[in-house]
C-alpha atoms as a PDB file:
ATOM      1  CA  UNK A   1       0.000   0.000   0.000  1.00  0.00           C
ATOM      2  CA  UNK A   2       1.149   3.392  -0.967  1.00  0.00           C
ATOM      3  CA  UNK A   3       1.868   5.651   1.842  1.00  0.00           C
ATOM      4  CA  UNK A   4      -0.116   8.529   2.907  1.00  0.00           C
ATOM      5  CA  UNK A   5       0.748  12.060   4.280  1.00  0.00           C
ATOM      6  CA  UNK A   6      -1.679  14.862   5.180  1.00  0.00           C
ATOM      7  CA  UNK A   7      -1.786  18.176   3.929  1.00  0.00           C
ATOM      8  CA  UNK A   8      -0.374  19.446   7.362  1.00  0.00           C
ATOM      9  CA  UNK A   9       2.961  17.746   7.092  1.00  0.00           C
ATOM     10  CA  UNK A  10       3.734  20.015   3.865  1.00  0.00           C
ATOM     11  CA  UNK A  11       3.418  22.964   5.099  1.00  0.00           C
ATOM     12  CA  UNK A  12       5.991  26.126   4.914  1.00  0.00           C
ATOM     13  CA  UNK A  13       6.017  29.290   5.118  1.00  0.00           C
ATOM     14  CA  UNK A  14       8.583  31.980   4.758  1.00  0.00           C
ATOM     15  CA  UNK A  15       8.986  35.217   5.148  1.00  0.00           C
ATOM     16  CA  UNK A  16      10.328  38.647   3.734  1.00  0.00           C
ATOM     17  CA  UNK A  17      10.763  42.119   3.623  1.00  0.00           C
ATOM     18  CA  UNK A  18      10.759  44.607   0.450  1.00  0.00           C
ATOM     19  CA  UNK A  19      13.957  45.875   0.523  1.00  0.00           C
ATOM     20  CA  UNK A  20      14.692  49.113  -2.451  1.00  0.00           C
ATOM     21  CA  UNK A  21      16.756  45.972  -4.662  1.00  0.00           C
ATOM     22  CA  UNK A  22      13.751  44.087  -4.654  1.00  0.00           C
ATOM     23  CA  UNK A  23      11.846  46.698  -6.224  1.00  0.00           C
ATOM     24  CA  UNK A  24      10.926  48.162  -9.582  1.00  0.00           C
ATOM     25  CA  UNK A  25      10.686  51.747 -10.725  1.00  0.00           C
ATOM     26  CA  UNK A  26       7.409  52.193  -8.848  1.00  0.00           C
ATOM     27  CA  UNK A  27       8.870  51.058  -5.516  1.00  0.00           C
ATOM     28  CA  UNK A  28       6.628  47.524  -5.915  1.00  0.00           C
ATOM     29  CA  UNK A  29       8.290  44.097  -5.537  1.00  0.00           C
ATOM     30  CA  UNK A  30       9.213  43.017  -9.302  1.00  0.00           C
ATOM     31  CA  UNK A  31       7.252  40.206  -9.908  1.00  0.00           C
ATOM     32  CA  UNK A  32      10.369  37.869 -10.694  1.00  0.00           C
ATOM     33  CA  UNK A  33      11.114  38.369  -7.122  1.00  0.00           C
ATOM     34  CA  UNK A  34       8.058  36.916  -5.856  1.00  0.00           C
ATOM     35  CA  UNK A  35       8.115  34.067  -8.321  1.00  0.00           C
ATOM     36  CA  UNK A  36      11.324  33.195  -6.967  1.00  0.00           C
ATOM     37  CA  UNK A  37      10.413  33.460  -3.342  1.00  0.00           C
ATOM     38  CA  UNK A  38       7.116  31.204  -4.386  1.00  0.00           C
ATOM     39  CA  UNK A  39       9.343  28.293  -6.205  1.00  0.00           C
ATOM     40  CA  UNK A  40      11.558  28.104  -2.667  1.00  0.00           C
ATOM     41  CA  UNK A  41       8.598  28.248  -0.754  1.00  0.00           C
ATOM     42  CA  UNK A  42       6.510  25.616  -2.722  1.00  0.00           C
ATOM     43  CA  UNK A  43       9.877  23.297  -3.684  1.00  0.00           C
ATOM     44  CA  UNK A  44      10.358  23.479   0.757  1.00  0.00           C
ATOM     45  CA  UNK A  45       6.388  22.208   0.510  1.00  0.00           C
ATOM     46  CA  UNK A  46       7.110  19.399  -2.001  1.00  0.00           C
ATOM     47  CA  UNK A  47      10.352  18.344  -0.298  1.00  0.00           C
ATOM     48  CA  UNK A  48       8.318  17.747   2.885  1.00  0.00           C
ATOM     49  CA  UNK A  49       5.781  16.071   1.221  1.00  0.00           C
ATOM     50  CA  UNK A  50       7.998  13.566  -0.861  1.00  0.00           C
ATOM     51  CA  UNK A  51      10.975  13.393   1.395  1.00  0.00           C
ATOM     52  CA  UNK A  52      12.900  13.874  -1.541  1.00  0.00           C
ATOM     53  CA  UNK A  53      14.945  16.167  -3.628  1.00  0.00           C
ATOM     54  CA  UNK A  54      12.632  18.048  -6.309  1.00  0.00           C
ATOM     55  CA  UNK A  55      12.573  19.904  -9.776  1.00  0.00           C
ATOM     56  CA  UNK A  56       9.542  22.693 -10.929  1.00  0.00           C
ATOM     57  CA  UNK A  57       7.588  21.061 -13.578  1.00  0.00           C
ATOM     58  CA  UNK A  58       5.590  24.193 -13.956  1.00  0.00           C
ATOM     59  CA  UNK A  59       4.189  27.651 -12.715  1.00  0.00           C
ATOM     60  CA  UNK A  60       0.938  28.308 -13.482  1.00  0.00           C
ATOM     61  CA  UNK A  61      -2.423  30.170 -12.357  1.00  0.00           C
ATOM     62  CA  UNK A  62      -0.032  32.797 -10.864  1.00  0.00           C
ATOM     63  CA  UNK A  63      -2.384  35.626 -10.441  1.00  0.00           C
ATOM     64  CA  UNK A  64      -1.502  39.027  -9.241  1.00  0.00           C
ATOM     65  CA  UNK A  65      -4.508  41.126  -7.739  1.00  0.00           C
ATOM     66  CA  UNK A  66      -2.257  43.589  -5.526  1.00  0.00           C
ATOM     67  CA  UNK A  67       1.032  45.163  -5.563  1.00  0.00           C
ATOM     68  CA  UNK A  68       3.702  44.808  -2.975  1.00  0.00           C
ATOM     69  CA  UNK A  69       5.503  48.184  -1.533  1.00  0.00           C
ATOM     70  CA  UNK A  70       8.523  48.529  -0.139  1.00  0.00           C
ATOM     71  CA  UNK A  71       9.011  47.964   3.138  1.00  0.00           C
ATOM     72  CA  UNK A  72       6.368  45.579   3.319  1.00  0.00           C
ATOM     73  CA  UNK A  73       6.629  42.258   4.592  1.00  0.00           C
ATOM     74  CA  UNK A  74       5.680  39.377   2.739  1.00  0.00           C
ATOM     75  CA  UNK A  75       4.604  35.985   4.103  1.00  0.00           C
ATOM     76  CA  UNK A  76       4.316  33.159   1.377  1.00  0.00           C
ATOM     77  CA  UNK A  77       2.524  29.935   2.764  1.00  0.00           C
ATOM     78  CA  UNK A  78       3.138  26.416   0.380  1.00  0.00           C
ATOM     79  CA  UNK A  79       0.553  23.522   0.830  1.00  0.00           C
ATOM     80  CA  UNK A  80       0.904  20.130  -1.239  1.00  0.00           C
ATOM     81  CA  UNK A  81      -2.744  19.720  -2.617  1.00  0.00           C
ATOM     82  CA  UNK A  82      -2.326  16.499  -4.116  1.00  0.00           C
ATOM     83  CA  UNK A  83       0.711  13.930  -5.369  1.00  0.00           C
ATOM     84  CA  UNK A  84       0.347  11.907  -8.334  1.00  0.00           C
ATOM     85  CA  UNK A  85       2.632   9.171  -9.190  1.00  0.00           C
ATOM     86  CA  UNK A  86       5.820  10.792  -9.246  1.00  0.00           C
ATOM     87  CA  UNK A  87       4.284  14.573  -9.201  1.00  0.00           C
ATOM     88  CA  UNK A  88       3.038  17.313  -6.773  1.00  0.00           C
ATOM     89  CA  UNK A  89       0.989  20.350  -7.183  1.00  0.00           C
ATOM     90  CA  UNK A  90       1.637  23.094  -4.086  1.00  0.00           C
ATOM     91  CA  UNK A  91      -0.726  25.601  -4.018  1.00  0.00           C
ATOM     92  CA  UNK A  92       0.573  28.758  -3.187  1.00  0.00           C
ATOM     93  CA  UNK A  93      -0.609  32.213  -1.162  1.00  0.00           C
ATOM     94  CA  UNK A  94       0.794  35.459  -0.614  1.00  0.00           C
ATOM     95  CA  UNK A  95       0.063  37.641   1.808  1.00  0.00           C
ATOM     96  CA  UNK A  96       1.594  42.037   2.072  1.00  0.00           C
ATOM     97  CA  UNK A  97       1.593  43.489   5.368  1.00  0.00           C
ATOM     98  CA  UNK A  98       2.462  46.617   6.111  1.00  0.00           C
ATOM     99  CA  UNK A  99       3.393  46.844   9.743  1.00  0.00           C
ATOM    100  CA  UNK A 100       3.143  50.498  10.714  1.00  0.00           C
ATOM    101  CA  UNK A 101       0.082  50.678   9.249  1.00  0.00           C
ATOM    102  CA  UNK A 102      -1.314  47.515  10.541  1.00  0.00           C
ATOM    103  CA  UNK A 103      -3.179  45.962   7.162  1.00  0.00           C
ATOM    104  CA  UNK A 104      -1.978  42.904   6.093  1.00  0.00           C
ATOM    105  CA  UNK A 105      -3.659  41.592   2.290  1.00  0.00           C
ATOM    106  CA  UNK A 106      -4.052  38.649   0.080  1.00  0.00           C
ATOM    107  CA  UNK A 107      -1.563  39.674  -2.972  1.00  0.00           C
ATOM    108  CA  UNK A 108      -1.220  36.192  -4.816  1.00  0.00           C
ATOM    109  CA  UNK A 109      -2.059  32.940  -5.185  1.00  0.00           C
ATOM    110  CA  UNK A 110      -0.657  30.472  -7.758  1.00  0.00           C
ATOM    111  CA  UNK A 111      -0.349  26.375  -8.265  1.00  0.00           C
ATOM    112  CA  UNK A 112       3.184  24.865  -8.751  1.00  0.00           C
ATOM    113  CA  UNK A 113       4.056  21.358  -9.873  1.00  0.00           C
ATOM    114  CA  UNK A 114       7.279  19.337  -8.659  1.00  0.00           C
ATOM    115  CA  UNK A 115       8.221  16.213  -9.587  1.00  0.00           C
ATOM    116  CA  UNK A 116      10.284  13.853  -6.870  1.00  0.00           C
ATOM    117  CA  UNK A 117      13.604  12.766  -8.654  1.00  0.00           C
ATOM    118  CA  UNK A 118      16.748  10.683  -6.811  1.00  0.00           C
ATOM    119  CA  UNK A 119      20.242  12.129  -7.007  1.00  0.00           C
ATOM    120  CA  UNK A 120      20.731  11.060 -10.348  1.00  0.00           C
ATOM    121  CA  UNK A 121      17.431  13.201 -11.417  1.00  0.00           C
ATOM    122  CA  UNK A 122      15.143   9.872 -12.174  1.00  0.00           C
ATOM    123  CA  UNK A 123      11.575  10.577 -10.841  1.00  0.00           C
ATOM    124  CA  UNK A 124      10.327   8.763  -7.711  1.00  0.00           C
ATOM    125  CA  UNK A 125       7.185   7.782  -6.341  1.00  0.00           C
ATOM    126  CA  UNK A 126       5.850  10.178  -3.982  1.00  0.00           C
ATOM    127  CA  UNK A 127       3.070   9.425  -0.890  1.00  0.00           C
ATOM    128  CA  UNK A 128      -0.280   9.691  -1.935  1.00  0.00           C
ATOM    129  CA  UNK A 129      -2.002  12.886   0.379  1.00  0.00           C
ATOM    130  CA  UNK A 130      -4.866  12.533   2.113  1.00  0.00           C
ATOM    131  CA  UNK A 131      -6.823  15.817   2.427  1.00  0.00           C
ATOM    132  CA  UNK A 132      -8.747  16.130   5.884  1.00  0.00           C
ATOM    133  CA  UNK A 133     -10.631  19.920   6.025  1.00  0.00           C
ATOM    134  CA  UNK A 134     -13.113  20.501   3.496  1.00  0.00           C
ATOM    135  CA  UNK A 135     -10.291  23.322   1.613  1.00  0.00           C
ATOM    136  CA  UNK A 136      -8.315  20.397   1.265  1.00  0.00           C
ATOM    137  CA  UNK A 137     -10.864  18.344  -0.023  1.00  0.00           C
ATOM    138  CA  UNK A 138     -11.868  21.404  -2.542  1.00  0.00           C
ATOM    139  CA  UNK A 139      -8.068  21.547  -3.632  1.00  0.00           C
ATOM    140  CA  UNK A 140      -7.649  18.029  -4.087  1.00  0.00           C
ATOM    141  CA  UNK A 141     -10.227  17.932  -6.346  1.00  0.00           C
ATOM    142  CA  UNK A 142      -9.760  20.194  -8.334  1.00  0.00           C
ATOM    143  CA  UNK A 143      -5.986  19.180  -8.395  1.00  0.00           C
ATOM    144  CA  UNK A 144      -6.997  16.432 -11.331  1.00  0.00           C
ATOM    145  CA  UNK A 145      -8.680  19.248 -13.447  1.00  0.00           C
ATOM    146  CA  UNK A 146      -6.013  21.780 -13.295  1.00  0.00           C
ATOM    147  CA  UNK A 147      -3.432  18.671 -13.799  1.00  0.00           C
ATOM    148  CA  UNK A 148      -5.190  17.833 -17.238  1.00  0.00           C
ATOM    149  CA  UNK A 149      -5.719  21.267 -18.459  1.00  0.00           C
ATOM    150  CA  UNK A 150      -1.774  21.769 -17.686  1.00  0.00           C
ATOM    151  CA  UNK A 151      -1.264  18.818 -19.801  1.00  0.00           C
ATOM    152  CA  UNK A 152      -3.535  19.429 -22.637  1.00  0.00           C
ATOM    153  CA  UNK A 153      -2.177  23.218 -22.621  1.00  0.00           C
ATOM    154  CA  UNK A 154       1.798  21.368 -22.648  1.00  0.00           C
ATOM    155  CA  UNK A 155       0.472  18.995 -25.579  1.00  0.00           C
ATOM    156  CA  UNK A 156       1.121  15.934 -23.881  1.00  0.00           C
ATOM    157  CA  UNK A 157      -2.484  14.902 -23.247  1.00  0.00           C
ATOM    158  CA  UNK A 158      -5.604  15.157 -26.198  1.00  0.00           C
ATOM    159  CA  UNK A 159      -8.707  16.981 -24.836  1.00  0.00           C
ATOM    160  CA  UNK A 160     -10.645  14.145 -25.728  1.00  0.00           C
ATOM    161  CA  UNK A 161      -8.356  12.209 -22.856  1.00  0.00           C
ATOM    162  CA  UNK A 162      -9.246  14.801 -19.927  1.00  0.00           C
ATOM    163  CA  UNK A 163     -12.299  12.777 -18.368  1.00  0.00           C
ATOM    164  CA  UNK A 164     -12.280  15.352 -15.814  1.00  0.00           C
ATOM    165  CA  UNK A 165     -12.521  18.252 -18.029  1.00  0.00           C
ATOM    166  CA  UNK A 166     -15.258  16.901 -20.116  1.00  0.00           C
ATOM    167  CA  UNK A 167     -17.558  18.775 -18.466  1.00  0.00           C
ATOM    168  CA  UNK A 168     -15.850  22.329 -18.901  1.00  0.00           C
ATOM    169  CA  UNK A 169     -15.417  21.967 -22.827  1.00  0.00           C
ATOM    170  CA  UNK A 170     -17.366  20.327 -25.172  1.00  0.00           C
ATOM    171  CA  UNK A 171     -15.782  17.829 -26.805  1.00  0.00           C
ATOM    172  CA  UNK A 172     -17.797  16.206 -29.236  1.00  0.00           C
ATOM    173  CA  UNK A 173     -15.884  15.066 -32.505  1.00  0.00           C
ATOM    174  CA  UNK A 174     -16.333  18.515 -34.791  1.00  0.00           C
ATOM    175  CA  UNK A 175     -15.087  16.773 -37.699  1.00  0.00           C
ATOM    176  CA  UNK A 176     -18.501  15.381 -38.773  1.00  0.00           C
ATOM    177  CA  UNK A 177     -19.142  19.387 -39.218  1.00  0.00           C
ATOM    178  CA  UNK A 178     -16.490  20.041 -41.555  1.00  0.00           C
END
């Protein structure tokens, strides 16, 4: 039987502060920054999850709804969502405080895939997750829809292949129509 972990045990979270190299010409974190700080963040996530060493498949769903000043500090918090055979997706969050003034915001939130690898870089099998709070739950299941759009979107699976996605696009065979 494969072994299990729980969302919990995947957990990390790290934090910054804005400093004026981090910034761009409108004294907001560049956002090459904060993808950088949310691969370390999500590969910590991944590594806890697997127990092994781990490479970014992919990046996605990074969304940016606010801007990050200087001087603020930034907390990024990693969760596995759900492991595949050899592959994790970490759901990201991103949250700008500014201290003085006491408001602290939701800036980002994106989805990150790691595969497990060895030292020689061959993927390994990674513990299946077991999500426990309803969030969890949500994420997991939506972890198999976002996983086949990523695929269909990287050509390496046919829409017609994404059971999961059937419902989202409509699929029928259009070539009867042409």
């Amino acid at each position: 039987m494969k072994r299990q972990k729980t969302v919990k045990d995947s957990e990390a979270t790290m934090t910054e502060m804005v400093l004026p190299n981090d910034t761009n010409t409108l004294n907001n974190l560049m956002g090459g920054k904060l993808m950088h700080w949310m691969d370390i963040v999500a590969a910590i996530s991944a590594q806890r999850h697997s127990n092994s060493i781990v490479v970014t498949a992919s990046a996605d769903s990074i969304s940016f709804k606010n801007p990050i000043a200087l001087g603020n500090v930034v907390t990024l918090k990693a969760q596995v969502t759900r492991a595949f055979n050899t592959s994790m997706e970490v759901y990201i969050e991103v949250f700008a405080e500014d201290i003085p003034a006491n408001s602290k915001i939701t800036t980002h939130r994106a989805f990150f895939t790691f595969v497990a690898v060895d030292e020689k870089g061959k993927p390994v099998q990674v513990p299946a997750l077991k999500p426990i709070t309803e969030e969890e739950k949500e994420l997991f299941e939506g972890a198999l829809r976002r996983r086949q759009l990523r695929l269909i979107l990287g050509k390496r699976m046919d829409p017609k292949d994404a059971a999961e996605l059937k419902s989202l696009f409509d699929l029928e065979d259009t070539s009867k129509n042409q």
